[in-house]
PDB file of N, CA and C in Angstrom:
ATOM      1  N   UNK A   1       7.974 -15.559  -5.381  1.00  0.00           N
ATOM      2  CA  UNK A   1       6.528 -15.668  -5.445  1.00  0.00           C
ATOM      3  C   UNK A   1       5.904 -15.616  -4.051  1.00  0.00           C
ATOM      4  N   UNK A   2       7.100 -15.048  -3.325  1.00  0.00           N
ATOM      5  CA  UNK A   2       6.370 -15.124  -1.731  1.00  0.00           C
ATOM      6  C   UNK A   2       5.448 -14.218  -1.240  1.00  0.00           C
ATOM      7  N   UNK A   3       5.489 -12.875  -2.243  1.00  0.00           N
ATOM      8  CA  UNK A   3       4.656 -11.945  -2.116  1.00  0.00           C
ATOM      9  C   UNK A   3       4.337 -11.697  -3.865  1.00  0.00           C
ATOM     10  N   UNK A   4       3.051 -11.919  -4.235  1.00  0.00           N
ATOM     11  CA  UNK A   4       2.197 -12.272  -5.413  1.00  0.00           C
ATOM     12  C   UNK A   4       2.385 -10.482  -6.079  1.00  0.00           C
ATOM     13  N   UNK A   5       1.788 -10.008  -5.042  1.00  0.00           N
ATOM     14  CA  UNK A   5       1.438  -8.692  -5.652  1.00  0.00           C
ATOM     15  C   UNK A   5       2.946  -7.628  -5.679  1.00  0.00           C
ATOM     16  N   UNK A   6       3.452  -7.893  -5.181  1.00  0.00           N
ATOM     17  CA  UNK A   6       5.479  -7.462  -5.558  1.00  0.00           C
ATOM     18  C   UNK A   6       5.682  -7.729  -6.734  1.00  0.00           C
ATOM     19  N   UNK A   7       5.437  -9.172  -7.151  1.00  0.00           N
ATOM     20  CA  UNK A   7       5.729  -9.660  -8.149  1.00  0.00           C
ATOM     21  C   UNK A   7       5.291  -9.021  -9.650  1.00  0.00           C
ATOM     22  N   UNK A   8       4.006  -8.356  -9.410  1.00  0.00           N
ATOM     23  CA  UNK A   8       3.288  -7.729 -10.207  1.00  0.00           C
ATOM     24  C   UNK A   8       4.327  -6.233 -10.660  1.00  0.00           C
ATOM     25  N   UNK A   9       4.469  -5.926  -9.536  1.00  0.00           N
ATOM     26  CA  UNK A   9       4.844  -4.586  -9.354  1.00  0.00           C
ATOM     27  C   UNK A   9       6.219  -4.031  -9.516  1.00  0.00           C
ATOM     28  N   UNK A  10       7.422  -5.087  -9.184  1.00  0.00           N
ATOM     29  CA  UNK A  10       8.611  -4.966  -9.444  1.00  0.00           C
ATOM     30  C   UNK A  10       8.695  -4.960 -10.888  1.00  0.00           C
ATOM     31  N   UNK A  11      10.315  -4.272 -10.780  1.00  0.00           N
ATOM     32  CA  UNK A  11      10.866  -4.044 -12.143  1.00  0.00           C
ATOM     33  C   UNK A  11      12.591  -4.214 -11.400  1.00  0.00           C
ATOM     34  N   UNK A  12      13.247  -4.253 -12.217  1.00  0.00           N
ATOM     35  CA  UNK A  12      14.766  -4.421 -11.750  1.00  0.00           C
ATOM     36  C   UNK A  12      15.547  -4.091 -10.861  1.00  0.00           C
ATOM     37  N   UNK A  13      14.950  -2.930 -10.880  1.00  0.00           N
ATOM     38  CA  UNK A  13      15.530  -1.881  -9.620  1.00  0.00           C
ATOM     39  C   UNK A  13      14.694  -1.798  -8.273  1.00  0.00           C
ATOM     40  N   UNK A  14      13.474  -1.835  -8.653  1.00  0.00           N
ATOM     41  CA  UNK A  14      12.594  -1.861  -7.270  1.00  0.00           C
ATOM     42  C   UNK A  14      10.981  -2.238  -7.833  1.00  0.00           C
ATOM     43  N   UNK A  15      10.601  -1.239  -6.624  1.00  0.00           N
ATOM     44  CA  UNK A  15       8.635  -1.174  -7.280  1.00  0.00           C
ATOM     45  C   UNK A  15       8.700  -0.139  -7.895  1.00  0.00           C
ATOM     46  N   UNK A  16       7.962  -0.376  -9.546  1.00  0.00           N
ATOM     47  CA  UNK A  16       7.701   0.720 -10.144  1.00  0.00           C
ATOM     48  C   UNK A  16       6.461   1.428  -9.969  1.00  0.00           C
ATOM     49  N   UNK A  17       6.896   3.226  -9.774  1.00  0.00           N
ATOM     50  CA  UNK A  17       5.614   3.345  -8.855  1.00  0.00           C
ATOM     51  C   UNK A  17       4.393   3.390 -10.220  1.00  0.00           C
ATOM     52  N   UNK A  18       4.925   3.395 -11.709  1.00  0.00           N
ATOM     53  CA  UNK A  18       3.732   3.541 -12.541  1.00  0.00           C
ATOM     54  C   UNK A  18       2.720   2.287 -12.462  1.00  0.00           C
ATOM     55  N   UNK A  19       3.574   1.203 -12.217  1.00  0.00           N
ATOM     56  CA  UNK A  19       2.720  -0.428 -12.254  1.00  0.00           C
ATOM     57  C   UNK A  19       1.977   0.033 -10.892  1.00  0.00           C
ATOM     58  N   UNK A  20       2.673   0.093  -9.604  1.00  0.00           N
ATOM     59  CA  UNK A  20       2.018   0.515  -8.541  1.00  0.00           C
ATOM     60  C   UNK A  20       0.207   1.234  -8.670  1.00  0.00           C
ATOM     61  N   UNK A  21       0.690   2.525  -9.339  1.00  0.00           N
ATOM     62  CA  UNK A  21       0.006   3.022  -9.157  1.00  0.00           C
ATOM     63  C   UNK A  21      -1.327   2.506 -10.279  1.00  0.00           C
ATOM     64  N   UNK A  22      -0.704   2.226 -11.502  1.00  0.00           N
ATOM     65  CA  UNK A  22      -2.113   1.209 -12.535  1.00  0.00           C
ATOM     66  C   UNK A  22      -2.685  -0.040 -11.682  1.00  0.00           C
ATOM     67  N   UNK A  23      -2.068  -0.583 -10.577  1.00  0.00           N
ATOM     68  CA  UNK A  23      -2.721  -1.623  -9.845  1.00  0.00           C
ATOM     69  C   UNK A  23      -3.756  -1.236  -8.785  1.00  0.00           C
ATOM     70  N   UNK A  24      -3.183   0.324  -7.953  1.00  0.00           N
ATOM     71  CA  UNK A  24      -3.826   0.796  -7.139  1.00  0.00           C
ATOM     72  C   UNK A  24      -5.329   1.894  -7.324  1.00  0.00           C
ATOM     73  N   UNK A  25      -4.710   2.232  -8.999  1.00  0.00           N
ATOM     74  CA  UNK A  25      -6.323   3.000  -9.495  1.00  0.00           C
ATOM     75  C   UNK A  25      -5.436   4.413  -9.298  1.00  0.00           C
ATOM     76  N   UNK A  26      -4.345   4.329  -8.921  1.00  0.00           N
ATOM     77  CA  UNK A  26      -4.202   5.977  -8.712  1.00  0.00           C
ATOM     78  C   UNK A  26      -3.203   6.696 -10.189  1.00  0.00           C
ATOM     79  N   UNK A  27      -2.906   8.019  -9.818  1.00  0.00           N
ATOM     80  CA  UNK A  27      -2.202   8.340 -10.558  1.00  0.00           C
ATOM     81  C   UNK A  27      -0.991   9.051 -10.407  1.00  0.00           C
ATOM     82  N   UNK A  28      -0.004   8.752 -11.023  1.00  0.00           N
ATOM     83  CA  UNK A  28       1.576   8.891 -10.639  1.00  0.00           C
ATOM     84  C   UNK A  28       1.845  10.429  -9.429  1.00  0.00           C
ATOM     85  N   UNK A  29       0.487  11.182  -9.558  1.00  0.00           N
ATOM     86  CA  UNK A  29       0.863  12.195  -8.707  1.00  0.00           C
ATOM     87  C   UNK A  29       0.463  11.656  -7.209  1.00  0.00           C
ATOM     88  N   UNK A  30      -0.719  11.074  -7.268  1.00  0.00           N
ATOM     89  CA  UNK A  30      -1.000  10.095  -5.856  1.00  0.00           C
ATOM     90  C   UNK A  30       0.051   9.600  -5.757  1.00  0.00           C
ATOM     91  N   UNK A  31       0.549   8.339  -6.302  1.00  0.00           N
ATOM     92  CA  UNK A  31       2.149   7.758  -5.772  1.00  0.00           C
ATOM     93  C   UNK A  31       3.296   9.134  -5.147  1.00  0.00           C
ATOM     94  N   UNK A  32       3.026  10.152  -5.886  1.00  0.00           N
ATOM     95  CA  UNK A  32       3.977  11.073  -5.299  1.00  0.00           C
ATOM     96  C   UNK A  32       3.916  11.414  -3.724  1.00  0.00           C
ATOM     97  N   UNK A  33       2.376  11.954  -4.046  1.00  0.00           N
ATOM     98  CA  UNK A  33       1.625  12.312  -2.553  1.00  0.00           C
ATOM     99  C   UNK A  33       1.764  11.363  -1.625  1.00  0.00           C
ATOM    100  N   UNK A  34       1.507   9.849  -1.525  1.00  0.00           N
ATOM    101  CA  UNK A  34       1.678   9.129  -0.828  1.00  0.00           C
ATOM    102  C   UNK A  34       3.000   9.097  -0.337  1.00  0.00           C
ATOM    103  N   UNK A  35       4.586   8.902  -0.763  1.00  0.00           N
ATOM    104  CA  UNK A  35       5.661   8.891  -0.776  1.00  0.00           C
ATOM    105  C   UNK A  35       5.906  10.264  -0.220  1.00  0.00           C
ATOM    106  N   UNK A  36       5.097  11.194  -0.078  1.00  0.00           N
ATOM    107  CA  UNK A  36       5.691  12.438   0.011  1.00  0.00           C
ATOM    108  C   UNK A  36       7.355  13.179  -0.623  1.00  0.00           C
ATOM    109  N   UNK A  37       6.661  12.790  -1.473  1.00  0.00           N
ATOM    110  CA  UNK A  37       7.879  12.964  -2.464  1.00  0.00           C
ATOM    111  C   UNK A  37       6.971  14.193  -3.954  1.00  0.00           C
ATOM    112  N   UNK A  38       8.236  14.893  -4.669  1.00  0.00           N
ATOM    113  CA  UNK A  38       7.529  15.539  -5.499  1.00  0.00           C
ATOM    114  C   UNK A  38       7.396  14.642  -6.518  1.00  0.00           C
ATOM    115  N   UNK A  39       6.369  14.812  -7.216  1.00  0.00           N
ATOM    116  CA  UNK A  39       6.425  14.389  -8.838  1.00  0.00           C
ATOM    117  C   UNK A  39       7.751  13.749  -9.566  1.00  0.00           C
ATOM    118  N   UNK A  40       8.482  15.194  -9.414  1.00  0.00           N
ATOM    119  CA  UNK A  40       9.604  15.531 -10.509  1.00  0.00           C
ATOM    120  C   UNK A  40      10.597  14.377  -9.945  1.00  0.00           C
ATOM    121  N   UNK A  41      11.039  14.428  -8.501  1.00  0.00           N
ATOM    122  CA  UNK A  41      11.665  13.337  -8.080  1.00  0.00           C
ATOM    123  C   UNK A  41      11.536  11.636  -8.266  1.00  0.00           C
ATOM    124  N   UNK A  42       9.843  11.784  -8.430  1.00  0.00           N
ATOM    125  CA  UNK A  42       9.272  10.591  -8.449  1.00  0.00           C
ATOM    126  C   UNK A  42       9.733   9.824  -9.636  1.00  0.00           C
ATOM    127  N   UNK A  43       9.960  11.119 -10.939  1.00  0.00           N
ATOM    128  CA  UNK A  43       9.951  10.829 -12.323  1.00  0.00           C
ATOM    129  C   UNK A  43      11.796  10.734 -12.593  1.00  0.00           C
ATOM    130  N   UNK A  44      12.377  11.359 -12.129  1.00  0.00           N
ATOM    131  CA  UNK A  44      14.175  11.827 -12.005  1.00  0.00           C
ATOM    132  C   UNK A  44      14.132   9.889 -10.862  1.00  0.00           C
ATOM    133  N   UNK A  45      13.985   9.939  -9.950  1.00  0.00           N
ATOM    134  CA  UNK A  45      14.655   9.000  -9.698  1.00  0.00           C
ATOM    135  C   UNK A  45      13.554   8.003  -8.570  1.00  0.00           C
ATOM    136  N   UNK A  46      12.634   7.147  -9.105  1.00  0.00           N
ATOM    137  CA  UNK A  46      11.750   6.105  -8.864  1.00  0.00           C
ATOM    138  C   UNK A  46      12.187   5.258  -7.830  1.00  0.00           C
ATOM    139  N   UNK A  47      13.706   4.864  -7.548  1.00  0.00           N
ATOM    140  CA  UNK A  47      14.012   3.675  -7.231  1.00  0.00           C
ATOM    141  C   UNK A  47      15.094   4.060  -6.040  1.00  0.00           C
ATOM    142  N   UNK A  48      14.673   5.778  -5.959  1.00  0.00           N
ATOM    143  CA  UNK A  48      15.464   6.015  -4.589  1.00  0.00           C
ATOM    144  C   UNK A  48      14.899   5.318  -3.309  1.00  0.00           C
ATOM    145  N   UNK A  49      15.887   5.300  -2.270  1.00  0.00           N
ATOM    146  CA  UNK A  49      14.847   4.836  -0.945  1.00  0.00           C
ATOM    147  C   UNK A  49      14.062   5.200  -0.512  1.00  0.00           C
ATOM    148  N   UNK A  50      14.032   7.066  -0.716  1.00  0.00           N
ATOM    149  CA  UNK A  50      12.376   7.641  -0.395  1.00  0.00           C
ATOM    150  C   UNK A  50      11.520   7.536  -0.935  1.00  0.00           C
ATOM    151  N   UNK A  51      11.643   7.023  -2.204  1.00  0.00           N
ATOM    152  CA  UNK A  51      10.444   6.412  -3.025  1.00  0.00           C
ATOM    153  C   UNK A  51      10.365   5.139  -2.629  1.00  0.00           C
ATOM    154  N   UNK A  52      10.974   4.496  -2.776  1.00  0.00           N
ATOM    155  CA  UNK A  52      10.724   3.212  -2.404  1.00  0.00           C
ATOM    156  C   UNK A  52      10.436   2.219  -1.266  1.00  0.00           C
ATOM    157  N   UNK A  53      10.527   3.015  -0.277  1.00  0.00           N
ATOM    158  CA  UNK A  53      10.531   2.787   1.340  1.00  0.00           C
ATOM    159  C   UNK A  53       9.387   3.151   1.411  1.00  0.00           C
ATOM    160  N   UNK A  54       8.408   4.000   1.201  1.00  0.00           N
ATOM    161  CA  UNK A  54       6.812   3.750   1.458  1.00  0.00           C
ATOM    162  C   UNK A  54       5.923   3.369   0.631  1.00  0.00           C
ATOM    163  N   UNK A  55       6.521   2.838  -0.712  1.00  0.00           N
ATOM    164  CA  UNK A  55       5.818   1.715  -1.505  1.00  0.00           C
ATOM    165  C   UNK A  55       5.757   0.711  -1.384  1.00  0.00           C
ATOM    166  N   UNK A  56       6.934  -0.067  -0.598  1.00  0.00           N
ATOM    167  CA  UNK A  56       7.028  -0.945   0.120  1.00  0.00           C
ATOM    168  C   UNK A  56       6.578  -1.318   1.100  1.00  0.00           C
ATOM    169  N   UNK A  57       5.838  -0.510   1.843  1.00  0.00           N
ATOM    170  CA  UNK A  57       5.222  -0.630   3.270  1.00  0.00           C
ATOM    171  C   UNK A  57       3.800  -0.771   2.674  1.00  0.00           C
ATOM    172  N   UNK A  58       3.469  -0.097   1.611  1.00  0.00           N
ATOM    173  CA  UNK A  58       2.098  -0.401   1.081  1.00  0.00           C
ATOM    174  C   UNK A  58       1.731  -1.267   0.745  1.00  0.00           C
ATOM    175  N   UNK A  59       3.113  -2.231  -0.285  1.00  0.00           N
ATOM    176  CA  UNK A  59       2.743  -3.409  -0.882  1.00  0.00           C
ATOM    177  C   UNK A  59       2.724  -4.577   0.041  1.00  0.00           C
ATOM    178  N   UNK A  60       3.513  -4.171   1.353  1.00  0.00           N
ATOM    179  CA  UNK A  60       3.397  -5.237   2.096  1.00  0.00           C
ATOM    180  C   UNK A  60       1.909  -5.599   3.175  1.00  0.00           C
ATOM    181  N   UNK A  61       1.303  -4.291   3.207  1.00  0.00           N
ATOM    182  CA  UNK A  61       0.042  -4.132   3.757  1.00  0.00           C
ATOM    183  C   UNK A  61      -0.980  -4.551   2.709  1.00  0.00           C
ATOM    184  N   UNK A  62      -0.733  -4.017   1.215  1.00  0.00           N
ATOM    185  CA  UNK A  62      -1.621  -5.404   0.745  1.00  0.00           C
ATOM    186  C   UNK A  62      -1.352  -6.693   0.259  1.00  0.00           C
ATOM    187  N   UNK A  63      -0.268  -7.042   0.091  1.00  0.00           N
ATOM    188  CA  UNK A  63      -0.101  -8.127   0.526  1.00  0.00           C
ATOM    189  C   UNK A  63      -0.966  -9.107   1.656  1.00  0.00           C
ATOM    190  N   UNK A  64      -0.641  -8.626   3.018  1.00  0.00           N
ATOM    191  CA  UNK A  64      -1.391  -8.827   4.044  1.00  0.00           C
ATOM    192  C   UNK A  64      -2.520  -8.783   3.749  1.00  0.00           C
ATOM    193  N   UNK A  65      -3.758  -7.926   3.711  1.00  0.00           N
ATOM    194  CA  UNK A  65      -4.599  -7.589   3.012  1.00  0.00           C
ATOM    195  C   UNK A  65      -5.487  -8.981   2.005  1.00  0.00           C
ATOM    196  N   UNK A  66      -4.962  -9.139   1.397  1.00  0.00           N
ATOM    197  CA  UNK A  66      -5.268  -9.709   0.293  1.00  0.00           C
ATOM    198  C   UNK A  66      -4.915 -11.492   0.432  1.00  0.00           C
ATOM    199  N   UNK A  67      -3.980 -11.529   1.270  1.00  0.00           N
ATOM    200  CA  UNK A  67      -3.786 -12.712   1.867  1.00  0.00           C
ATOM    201  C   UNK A  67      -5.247 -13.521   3.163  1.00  0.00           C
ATOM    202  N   UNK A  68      -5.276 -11.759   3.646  1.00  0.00           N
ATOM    203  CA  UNK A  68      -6.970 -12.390   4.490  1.00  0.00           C
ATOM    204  C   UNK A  68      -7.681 -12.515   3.895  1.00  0.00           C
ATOM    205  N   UNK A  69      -8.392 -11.745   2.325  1.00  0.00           N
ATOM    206  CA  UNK A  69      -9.419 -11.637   1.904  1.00  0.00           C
ATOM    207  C   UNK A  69      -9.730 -12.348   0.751  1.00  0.00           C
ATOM    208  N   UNK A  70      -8.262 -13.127   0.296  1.00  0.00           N
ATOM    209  CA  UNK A  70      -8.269 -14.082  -0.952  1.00  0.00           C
ATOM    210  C   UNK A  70      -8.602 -13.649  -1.937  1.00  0.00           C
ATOM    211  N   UNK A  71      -8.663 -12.474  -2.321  1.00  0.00           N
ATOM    212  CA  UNK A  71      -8.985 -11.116  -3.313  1.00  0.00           C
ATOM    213  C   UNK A  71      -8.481 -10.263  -3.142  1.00  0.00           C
ATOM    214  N   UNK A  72      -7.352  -9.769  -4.289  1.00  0.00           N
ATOM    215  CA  UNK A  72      -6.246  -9.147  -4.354  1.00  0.00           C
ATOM    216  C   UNK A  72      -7.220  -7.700  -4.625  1.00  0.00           C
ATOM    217  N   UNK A  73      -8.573  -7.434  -5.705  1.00  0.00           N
ATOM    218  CA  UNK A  73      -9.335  -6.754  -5.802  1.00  0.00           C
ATOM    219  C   UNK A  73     -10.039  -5.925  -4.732  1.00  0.00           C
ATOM    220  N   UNK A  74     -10.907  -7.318  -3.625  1.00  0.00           N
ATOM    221  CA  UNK A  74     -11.057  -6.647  -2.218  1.00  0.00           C
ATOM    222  C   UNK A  74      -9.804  -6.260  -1.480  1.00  0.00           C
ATOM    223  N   UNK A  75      -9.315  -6.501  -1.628  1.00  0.00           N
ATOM    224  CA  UNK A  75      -7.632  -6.275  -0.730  1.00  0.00           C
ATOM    225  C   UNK A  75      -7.470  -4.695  -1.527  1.00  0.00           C
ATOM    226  N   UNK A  76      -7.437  -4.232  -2.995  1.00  0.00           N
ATOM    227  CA  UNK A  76      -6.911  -2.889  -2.989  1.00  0.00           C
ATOM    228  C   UNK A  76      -8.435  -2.230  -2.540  1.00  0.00           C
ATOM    229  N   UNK A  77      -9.374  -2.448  -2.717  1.00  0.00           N
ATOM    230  CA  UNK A  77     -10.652  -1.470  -2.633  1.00  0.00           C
ATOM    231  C   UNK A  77     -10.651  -1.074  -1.011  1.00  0.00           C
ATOM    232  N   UNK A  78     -10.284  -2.229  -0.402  1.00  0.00           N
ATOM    233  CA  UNK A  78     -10.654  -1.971   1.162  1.00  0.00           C
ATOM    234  C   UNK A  78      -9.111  -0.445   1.800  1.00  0.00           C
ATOM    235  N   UNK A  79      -8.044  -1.042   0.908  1.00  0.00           N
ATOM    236  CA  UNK A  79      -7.236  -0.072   1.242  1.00  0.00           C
ATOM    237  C   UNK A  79      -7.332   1.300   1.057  1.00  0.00           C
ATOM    238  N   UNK A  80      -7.538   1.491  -0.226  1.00  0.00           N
ATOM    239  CA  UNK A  80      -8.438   3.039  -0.875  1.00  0.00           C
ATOM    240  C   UNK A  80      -9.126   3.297  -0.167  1.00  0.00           C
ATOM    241  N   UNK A  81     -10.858   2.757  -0.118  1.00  0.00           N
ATOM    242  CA  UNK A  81     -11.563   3.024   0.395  1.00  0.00           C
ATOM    243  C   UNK A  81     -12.267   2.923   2.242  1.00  0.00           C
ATOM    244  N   UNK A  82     -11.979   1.892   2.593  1.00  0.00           N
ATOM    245  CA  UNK A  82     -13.231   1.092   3.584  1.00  0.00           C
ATOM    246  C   UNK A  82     -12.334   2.331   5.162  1.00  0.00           C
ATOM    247  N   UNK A  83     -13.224   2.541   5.241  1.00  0.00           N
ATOM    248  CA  UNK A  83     -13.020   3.189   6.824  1.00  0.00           C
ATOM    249  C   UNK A  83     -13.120   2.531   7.808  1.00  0.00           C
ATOM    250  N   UNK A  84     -11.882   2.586   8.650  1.00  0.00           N
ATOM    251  CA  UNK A  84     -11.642   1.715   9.865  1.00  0.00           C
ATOM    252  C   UNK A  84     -12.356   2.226  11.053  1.00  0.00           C
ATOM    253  N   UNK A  85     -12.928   2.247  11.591  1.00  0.00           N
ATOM    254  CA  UNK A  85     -14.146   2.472  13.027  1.00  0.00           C
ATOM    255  C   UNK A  85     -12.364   2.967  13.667  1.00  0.00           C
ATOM    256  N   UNK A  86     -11.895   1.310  14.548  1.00  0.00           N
ATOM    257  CA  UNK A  86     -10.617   1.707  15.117  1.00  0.00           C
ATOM    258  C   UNK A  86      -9.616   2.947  14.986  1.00  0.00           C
ATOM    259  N   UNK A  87      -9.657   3.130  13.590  1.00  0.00           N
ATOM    260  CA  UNK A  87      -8.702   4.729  13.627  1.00  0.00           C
ATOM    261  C   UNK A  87      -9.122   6.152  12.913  1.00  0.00           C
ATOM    262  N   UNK A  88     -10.754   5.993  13.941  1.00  0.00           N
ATOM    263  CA  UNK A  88     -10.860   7.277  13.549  1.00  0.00           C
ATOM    264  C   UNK A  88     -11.831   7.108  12.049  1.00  0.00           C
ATOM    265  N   UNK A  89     -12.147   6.130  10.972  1.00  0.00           N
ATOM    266  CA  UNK A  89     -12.924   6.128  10.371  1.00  0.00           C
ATOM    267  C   UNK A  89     -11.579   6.398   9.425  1.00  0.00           C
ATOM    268  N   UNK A  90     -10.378   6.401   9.214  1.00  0.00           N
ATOM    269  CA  UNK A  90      -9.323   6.768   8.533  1.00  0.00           C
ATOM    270  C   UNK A  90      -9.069   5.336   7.750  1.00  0.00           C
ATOM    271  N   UNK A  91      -8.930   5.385   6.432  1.00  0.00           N
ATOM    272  CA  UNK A  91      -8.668   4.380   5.402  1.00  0.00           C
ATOM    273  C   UNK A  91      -7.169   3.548   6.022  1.00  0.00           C
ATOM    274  N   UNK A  92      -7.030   2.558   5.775  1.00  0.00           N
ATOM    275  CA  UNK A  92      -5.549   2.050   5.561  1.00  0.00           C
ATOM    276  C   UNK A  92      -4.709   2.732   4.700  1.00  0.00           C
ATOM    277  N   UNK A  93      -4.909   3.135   3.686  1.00  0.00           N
ATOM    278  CA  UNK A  93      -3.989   4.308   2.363  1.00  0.00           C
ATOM    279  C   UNK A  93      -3.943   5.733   3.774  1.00  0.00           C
ATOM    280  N   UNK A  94      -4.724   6.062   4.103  1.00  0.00           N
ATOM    281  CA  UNK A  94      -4.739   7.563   4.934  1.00  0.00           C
ATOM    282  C   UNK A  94      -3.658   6.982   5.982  1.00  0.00           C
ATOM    283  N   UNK A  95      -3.810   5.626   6.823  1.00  0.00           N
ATOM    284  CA  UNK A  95      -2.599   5.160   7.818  1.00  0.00           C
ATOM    285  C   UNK A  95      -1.318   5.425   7.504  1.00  0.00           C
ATOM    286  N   UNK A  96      -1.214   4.316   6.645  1.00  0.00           N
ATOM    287  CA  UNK A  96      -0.186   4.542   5.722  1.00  0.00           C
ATOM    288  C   UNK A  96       0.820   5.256   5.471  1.00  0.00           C
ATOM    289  N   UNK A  97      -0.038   6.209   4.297  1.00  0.00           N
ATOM    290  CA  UNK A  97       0.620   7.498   4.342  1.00  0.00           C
ATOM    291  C   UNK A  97       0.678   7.942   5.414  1.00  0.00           C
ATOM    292  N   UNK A  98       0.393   8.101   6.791  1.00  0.00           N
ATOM    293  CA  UNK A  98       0.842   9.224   7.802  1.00  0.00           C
ATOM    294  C   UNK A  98       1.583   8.347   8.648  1.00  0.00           C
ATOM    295  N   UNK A  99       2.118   7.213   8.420  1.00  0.00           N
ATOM    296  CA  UNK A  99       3.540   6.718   9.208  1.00  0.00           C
ATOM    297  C   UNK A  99       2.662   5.444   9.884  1.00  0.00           C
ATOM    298  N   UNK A 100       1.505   5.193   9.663  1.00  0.00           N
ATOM    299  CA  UNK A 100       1.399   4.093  10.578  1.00  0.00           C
ATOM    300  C   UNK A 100       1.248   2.823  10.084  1.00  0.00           C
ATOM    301  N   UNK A 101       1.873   2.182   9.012  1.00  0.00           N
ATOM    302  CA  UNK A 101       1.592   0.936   8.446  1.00  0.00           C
ATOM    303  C   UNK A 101       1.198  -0.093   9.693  1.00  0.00           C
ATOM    304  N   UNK A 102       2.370  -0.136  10.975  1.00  0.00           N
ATOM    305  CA  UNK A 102       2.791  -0.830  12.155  1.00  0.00           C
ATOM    306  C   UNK A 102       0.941  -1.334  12.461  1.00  0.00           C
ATOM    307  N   UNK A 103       0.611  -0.462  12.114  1.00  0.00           N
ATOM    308  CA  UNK A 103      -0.647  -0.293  13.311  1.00  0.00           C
ATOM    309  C   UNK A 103      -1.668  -1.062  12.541  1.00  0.00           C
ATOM    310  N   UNK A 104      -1.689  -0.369  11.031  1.00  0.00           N
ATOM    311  CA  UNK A 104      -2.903  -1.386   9.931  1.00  0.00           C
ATOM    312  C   UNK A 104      -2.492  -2.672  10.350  1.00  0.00           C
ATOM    313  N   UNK A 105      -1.027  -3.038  10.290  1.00  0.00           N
ATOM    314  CA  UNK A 105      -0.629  -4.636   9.779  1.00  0.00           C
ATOM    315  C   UNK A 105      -0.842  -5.333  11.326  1.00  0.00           C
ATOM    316  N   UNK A 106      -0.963  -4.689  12.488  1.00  0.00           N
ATOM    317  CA  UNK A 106      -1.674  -5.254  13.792  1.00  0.00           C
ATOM    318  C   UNK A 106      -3.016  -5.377  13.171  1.00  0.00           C
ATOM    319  N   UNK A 107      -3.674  -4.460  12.861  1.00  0.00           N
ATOM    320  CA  UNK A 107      -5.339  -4.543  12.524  1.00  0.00           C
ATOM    321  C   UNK A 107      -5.483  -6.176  11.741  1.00  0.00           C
ATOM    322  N   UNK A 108      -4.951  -5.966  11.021  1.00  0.00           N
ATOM    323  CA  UNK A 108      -4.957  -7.562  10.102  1.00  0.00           C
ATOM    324  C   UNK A 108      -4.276  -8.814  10.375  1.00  0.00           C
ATOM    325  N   UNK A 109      -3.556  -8.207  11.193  1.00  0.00           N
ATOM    326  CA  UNK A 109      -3.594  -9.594  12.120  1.00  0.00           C
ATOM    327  C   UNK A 109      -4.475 -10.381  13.336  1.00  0.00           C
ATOM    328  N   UNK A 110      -5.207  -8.843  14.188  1.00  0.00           N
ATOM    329  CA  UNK A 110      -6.431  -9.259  14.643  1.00  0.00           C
ATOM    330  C   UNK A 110      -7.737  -9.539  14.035  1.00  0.00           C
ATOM    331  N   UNK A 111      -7.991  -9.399  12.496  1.00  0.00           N
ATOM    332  CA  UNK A 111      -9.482  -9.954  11.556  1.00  0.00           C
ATOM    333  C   UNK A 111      -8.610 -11.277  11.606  1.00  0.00           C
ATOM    334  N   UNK A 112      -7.324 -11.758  11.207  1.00  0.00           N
ATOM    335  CA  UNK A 112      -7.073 -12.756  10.574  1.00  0.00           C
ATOM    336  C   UNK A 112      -7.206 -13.610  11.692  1.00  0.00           C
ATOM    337  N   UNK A 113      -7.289 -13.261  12.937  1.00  0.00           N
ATOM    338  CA  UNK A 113      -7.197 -13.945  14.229  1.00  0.00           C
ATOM    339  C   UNK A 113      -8.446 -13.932  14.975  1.00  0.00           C
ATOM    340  N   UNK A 114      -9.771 -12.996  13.813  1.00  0.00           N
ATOM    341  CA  UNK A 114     -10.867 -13.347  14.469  1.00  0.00           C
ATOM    342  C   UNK A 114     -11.458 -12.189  15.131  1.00  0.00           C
ATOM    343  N   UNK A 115     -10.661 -10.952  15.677  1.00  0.00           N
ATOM    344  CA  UNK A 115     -11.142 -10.361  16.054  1.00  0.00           C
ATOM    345  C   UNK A 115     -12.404  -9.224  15.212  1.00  0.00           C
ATOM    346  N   UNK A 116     -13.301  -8.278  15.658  1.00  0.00           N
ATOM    347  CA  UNK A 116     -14.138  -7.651  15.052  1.00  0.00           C
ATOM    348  C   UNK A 116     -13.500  -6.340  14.467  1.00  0.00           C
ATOM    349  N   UNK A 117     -13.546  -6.148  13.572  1.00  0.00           N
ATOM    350  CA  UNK A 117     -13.004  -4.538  13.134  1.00  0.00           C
ATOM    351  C   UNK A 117     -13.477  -3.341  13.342  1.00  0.00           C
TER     352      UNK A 117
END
């Protein structure tokens, strides 16, 4: 229960990206796109490490997320949507996906520490 929204999302083998993606608003081809992974792979084998290694970086960013904002709701909307000034006006989901979780999960540690976004 150390991470709430895992909890949601796991299934035996890993994160399932269909729960994933019914939590995130998207649809199993977004989970693909994000993962950079195809579809067909996504659907053949869910619980490989290339699937699962950048679902994991997501859930742990909202996690984070949602831990500052005490709203698991604001926590996914801000990820989807809210544009960061700092990178370019680029979403946390756009970070993300292009390799930089490192950098969001600094960002949220400086709101959580006060700083301005």
């Amino acid at each position: 229960m150390l991470d709430p929204l895992l909890d949601d999302v796991r299934e035996e083998s890993g994160i399932s990206p269909a729960k994933l993606a019914h939590m995130l608003h998207w649809q199993l081809q977004d989970v693909a796109n994000f993962a950079h992974v195809s579809r067909d792979i996504l659907r053949k084998n869910p619980f490989s490490p290339k699937v699962q290694k950048p679902l994991g970086v997501a859930v742990r960013v909202l996690n984070k997320a949602a831990a500052l904002t005490q709203n698991r709701q604001a926590a996914i909307l801000w990820f989807n949507h809210q544009a960061i000034p700092a990178f370019g006006d680029k979403t946390a989901r756009e970070l993300v996906e292009q390799g930089q979780a490192d950098a969001v999960l600094r960002h949220l540690d400086d709101l959580a520490h006060g700083s301005y976004a």
